[in-house]
N, C-alpha and C. Protein backbone atom coordinates (compact mmCIF):
# COMPACT_ATOMS: atom_id res chain seq x y z
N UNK A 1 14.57 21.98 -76.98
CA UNK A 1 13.17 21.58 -76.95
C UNK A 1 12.33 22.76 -76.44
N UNK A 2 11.10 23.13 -76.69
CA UNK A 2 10.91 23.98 -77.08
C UNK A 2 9.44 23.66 -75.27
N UNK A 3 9.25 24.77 -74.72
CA UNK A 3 8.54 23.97 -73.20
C UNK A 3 7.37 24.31 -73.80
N UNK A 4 6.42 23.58 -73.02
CA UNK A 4 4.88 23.33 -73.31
C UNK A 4 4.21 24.52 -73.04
N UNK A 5 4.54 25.37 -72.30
CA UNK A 5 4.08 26.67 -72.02
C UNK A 5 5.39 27.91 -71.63
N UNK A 6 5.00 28.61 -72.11
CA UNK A 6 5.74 29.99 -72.11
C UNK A 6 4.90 31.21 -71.13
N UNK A 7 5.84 31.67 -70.33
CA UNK A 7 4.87 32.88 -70.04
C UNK A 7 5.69 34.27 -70.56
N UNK A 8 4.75 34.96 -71.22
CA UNK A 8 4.77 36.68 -71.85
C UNK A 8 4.91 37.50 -70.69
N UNK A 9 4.28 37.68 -69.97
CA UNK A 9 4.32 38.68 -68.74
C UNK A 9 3.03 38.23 -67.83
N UNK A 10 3.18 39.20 -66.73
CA UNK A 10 1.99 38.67 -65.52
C UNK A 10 1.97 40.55 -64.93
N UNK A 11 0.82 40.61 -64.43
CA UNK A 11 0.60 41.53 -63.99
C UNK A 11 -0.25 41.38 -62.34
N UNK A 12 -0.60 42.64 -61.92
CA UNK A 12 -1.10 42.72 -60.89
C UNK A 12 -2.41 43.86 -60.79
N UNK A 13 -3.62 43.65 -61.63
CA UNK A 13 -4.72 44.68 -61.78
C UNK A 13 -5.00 44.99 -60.38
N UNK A 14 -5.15 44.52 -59.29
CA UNK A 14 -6.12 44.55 -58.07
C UNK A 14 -5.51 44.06 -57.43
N UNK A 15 -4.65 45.05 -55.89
CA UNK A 15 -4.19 44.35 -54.71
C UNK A 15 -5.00 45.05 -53.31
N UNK A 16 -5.07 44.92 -52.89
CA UNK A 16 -5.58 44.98 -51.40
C UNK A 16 -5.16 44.37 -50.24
N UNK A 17 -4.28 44.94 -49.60
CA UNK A 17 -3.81 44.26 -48.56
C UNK A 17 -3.56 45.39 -46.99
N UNK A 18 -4.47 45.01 -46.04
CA UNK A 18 -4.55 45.51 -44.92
C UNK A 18 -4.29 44.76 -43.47
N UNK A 19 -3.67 45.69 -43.08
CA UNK A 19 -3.11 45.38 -41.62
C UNK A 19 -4.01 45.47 -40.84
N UNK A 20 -4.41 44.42 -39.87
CA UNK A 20 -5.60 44.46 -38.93
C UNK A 20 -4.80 45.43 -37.49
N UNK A 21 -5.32 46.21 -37.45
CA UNK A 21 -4.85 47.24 -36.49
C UNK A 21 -5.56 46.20 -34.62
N UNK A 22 -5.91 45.41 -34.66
CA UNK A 22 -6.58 44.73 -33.51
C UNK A 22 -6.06 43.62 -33.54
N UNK A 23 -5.16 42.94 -34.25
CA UNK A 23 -4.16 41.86 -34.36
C UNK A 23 -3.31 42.44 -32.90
N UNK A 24 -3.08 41.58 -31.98
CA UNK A 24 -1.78 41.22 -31.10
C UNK A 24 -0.85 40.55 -31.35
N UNK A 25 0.41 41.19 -31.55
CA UNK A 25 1.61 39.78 -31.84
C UNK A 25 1.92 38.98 -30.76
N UNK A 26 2.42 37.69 -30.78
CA UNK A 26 2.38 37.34 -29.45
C UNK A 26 0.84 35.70 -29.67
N UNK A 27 -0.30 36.74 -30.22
CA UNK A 27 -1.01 35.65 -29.75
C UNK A 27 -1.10 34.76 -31.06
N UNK A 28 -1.80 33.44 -30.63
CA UNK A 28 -1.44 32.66 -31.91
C UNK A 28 -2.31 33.18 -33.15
N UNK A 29 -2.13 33.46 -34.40
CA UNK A 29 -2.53 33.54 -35.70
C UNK A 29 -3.99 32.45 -35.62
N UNK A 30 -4.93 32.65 -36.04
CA UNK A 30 -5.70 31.83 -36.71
C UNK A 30 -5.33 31.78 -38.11
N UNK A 31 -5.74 29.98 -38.34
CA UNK A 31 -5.81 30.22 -39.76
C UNK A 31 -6.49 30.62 -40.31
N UNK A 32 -5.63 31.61 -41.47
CA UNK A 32 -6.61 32.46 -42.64
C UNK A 32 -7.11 30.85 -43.51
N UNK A 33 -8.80 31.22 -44.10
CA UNK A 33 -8.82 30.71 -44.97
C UNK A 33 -9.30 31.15 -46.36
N UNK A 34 -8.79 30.68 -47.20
CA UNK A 34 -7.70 31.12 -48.83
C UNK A 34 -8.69 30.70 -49.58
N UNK A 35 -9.55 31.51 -50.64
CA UNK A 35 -10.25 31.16 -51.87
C UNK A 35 -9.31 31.69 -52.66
N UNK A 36 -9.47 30.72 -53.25
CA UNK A 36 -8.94 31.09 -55.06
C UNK A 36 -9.76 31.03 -56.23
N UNK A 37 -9.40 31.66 -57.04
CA UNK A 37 -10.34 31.33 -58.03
C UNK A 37 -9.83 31.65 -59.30
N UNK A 38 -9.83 30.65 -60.40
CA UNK A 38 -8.88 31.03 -61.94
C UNK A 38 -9.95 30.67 -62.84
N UNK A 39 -9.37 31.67 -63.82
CA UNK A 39 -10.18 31.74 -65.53
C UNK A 39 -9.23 31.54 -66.17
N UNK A 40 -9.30 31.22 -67.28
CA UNK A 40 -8.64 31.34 -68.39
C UNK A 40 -9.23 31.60 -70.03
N UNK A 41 -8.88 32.66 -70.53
CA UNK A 41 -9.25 32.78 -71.80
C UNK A 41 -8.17 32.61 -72.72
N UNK A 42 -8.95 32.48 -73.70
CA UNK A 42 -7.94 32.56 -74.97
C UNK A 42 -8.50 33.37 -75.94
N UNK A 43 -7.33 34.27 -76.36
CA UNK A 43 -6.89 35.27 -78.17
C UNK A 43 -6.69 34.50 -79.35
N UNK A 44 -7.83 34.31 -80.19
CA UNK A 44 -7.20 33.07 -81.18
C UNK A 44 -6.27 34.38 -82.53
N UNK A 45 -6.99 35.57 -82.48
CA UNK A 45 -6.14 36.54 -82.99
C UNK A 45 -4.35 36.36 -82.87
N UNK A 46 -4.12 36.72 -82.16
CA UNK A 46 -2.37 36.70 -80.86
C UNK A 46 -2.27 35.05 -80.95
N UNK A 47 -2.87 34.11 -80.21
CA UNK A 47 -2.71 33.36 -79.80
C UNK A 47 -2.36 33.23 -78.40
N UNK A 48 -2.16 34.61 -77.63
CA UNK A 48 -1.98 34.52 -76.39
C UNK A 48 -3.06 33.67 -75.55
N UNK A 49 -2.69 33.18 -74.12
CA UNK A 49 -4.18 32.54 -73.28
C UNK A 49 -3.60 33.86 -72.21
N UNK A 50 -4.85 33.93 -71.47
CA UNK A 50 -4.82 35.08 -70.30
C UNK A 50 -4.93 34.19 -69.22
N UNK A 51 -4.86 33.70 -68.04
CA UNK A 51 -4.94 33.43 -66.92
C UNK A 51 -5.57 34.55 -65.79
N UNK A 52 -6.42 34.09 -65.50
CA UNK A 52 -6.86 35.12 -63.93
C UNK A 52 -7.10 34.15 -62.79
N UNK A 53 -5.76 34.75 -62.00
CA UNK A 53 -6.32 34.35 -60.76
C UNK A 53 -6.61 35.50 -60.00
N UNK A 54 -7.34 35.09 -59.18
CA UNK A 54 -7.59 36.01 -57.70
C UNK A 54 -7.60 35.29 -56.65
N UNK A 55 -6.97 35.62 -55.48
CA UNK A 55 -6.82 35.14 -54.38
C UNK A 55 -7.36 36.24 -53.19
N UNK A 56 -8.25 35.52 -52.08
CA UNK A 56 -8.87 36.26 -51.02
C UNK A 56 -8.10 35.27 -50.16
N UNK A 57 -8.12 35.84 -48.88
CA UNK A 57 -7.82 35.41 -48.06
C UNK A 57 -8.50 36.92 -46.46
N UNK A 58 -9.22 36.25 -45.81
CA UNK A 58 -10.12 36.83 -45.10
C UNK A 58 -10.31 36.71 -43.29
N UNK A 59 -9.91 37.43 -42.33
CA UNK A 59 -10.61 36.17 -41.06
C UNK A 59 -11.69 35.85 -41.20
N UNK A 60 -12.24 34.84 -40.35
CA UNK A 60 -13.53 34.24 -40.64
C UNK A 60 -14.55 35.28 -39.55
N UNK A 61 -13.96 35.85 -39.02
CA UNK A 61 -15.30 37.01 -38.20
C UNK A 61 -13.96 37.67 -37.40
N UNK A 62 -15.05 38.67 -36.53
CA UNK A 62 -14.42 39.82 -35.47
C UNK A 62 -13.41 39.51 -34.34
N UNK A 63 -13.92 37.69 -33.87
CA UNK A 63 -13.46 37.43 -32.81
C UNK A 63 -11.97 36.37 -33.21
N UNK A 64 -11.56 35.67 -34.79
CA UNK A 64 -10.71 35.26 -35.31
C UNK A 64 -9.52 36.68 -36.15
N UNK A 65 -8.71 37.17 -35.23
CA UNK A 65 -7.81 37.86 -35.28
C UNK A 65 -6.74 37.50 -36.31
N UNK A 66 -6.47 37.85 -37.46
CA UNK A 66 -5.60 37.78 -38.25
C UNK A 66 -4.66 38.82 -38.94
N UNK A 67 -3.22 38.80 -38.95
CA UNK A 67 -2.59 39.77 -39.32
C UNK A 67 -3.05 40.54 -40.27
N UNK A 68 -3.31 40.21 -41.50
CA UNK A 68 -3.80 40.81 -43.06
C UNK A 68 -4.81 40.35 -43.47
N UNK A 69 -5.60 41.30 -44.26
CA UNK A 69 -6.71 41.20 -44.65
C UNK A 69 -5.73 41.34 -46.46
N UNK A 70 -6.55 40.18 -47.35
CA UNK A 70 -5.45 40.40 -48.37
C UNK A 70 -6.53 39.66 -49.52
N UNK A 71 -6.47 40.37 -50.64
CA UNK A 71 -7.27 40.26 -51.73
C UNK A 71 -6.42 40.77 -52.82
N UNK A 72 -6.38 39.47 -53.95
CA UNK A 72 -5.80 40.44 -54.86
C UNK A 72 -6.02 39.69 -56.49
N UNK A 73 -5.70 40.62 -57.78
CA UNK A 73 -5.94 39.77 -59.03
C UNK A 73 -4.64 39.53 -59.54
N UNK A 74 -4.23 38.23 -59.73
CA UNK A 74 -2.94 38.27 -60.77
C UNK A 74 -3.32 38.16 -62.16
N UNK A 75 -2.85 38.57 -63.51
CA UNK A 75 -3.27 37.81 -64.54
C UNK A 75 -1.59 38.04 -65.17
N UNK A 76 -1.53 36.66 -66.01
CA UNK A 76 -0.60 36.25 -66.69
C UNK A 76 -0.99 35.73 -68.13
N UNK A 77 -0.26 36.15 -69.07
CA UNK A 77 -0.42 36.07 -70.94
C UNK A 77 0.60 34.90 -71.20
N UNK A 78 0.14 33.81 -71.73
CA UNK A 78 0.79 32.80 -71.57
C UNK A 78 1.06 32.28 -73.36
N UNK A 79 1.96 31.49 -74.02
CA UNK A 79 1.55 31.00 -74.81
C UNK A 79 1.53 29.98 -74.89
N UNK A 80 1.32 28.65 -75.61
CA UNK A 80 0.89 26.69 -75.25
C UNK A 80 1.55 26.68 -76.73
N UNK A 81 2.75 25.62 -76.44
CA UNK A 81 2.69 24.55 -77.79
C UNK A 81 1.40 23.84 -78.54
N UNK A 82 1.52 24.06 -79.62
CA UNK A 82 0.85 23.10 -80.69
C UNK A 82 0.22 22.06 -80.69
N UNK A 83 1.30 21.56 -79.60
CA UNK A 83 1.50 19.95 -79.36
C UNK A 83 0.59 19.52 -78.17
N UNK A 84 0.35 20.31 -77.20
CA UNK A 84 -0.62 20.38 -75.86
C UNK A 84 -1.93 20.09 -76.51
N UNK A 85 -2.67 18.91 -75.94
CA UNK A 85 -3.77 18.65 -76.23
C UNK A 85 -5.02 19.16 -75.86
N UNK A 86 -4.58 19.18 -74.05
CA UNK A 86 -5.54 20.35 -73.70
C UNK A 86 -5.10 21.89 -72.66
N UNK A 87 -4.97 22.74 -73.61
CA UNK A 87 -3.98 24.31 -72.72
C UNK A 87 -4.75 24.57 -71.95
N UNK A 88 -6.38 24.63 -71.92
CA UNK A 88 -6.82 25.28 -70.60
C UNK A 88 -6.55 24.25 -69.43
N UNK A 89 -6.72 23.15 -69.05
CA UNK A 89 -6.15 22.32 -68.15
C UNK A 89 -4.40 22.88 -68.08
N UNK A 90 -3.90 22.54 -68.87
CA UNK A 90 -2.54 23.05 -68.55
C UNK A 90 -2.49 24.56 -67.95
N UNK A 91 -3.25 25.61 -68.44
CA UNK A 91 -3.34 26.67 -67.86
C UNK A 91 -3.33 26.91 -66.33
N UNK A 92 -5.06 25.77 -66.70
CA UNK A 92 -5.46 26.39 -64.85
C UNK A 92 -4.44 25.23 -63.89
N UNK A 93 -3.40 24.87 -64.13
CA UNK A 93 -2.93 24.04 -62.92
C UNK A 93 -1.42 24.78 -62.92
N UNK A 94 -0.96 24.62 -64.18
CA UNK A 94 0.65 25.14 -64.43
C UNK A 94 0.98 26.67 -64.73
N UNK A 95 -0.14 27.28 -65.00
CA UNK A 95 -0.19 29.07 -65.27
C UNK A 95 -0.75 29.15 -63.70
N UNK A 96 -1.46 28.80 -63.71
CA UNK A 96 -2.19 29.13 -62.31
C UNK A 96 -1.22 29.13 -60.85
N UNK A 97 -0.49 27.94 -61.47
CA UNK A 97 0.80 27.57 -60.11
C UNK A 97 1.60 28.70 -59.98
N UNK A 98 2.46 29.10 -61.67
CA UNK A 98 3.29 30.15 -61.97
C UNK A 98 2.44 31.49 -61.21
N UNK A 99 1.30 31.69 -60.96
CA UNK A 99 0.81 32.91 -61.13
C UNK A 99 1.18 33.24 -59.19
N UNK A 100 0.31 31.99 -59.20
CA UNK A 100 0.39 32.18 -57.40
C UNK A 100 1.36 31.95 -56.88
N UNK A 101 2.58 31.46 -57.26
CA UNK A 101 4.15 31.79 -56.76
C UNK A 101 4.76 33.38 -56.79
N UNK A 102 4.18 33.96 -58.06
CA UNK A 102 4.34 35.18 -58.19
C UNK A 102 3.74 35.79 -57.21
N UNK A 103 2.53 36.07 -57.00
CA UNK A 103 1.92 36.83 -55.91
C UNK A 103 2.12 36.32 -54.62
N UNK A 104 2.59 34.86 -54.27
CA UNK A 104 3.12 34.87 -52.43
C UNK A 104 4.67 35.80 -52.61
N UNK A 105 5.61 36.05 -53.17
CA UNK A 105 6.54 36.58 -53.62
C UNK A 105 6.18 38.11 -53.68
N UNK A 106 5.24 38.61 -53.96
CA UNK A 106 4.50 39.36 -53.85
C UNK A 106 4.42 40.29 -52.84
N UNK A 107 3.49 38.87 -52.16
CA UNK A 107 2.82 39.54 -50.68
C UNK A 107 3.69 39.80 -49.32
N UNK A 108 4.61 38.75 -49.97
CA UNK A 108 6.01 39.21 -48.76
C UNK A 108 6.95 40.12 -49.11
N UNK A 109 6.92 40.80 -49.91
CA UNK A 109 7.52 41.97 -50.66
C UNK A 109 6.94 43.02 -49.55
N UNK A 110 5.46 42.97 -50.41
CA UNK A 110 4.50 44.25 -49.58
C UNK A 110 4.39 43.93 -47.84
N UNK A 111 3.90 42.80 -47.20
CA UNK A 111 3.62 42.98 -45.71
C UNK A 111 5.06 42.41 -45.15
N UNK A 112 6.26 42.93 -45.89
CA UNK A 112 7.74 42.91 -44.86
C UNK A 112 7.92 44.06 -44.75
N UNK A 113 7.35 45.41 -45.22
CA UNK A 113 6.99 46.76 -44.83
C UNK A 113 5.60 47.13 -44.08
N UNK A 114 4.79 46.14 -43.67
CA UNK A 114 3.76 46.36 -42.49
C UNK A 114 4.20 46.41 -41.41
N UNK A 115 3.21 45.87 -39.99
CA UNK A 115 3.58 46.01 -38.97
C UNK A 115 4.03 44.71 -38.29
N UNK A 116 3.16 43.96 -39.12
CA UNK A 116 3.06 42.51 -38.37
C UNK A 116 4.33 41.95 -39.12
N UNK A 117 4.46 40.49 -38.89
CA UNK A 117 5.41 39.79 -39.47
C UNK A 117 5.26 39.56 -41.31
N UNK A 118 6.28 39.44 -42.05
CA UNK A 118 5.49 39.19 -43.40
C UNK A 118 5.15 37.83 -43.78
N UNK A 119 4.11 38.24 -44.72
CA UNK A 119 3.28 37.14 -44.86
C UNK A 119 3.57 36.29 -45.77
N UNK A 120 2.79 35.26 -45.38
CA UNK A 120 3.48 33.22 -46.71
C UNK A 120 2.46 33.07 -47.09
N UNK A 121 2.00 32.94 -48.24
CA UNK A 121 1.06 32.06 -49.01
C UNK A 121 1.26 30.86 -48.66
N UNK A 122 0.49 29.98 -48.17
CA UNK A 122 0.55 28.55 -47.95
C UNK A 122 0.69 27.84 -49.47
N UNK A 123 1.27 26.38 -49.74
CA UNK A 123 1.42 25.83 -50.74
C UNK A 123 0.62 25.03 -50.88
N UNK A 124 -0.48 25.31 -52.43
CA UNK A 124 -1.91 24.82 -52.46
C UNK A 124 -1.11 24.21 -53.80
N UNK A 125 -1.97 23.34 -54.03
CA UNK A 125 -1.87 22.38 -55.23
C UNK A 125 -3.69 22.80 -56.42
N UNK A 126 -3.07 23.06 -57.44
CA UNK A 126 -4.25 23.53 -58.62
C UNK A 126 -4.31 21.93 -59.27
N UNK A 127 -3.93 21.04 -59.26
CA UNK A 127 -4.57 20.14 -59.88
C UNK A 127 -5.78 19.61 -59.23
N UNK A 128 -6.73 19.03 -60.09
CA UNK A 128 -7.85 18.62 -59.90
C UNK A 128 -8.05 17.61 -58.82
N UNK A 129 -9.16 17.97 -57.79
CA UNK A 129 -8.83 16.75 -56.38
C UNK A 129 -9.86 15.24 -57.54
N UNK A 130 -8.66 13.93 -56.89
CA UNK A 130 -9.79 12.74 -57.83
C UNK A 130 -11.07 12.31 -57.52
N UNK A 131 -11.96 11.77 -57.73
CA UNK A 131 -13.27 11.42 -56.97
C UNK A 131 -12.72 10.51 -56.17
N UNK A 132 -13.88 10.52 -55.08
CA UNK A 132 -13.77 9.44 -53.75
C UNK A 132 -13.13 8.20 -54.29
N UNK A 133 -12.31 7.99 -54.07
CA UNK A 133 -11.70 5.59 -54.83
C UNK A 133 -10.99 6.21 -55.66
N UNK A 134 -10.87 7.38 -56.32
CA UNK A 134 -9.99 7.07 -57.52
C UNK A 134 -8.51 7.27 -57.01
N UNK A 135 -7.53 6.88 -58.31
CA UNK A 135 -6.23 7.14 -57.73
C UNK A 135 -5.61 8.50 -58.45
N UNK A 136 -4.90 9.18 -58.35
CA UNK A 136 -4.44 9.97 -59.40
C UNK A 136 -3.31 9.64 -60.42
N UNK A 137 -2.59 8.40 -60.41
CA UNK A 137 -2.58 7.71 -61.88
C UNK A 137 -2.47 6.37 -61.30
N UNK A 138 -3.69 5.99 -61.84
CA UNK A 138 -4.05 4.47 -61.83
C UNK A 138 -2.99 3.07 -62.95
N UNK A 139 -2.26 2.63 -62.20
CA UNK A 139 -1.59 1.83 -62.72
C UNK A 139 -1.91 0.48 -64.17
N UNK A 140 -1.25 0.50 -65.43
CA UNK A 140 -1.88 -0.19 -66.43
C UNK A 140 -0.99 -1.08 -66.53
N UNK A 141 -1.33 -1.73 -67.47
CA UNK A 141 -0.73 -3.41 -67.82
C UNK A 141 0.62 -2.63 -68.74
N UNK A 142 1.08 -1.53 -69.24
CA UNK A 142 2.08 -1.43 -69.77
C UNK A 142 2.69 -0.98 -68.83
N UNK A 143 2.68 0.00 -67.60
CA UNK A 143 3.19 0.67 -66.97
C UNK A 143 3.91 -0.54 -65.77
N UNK A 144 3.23 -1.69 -65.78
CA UNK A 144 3.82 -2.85 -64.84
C UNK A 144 5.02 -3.82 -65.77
N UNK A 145 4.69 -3.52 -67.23
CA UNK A 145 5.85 -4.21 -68.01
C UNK A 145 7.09 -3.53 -68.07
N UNK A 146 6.56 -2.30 -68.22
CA UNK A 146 7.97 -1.91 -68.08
C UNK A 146 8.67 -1.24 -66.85
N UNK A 147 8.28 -1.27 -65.91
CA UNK A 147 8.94 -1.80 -64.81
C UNK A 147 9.39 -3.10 -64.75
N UNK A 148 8.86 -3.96 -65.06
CA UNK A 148 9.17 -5.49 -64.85
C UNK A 148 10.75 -5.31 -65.59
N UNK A 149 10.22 -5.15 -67.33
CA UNK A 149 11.92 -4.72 -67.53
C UNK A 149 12.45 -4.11 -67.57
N UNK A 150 12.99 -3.16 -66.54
CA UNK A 150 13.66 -2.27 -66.03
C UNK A 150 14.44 -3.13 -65.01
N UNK A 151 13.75 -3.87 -64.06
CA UNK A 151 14.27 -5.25 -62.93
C UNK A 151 14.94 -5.58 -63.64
N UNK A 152 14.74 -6.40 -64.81
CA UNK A 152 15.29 -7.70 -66.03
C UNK A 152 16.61 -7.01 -65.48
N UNK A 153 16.88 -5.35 -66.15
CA UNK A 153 17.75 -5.51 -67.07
C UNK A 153 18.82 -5.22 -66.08
């Protein structure tokens, strides 16, 4: 069976990653906090889709001390079955996931040769948050039958 998405290659245009020379080990870490941000285009030429993510991660001022200062672009060339109804949704949640596994893999590559300890990407979720009340899969009259016979049987 043939998977819903393929990835071609992934790259790394733009890394930036600095050691805060005014970091103390010892004292507790603030948390960094993590923007992300993804595109996705598509080659109807190729058929390739491109993925861009970029990930910042920043202290929040002078007096919130954090090991790394870390900015960087991943992009990944992906291709989508036929059969996928909608690839940019599939992109930005399941390319996007693939991308940013790659770059925490990455970043502990590069800052396990800094000074400080090396660094973890925290584990963020790219699917869409639901509105206030909603559920993220709301249960239907078939989805309770067949459970029901599944019990039966």
């Amino acid at each position: 069976m043939k998977p819903p998405l393929t990835v071609k290659e992934y790259f790394f245009p733009f890394v930036q990653v600095s050691a805060d020379p005014e970091f103390t080990p010892g004292d507790p870490a603030e948390q960094i906090d993590f923007e992300t941000k993804v595109g996705v285009d598509h080659n109807p030429e190729n058929g390739l889709y491109q993925v861009n993510l970029e990930i910042t991660a920043l202290p929040e001022n002078e007096k919130k001390r954090t090991p790394y200062a870390i900015h960087l672009i991943v992009v990944g060339l992906f291709t989508v079955s036929d059969k996928i109804d909608d690839p940019v949704q599939l992109l930005k949640v399941t390319g996007a996931s693939i991308l940013y596994s790659a770059a925490r893999e990455f970043l502990i590559t590069i800052t396990s040769r800094g000074p400080w300890a090396p660094f973890f990407l925290p584990t963020i979720s790219f699917l869409p948050s639901p509105a206030e009340g909603d559920e993220l899969v709301k249960p239907t009259k078939e989805r309770k039958e067949k459970k029901k016979i599944a019990k039966e049987k």
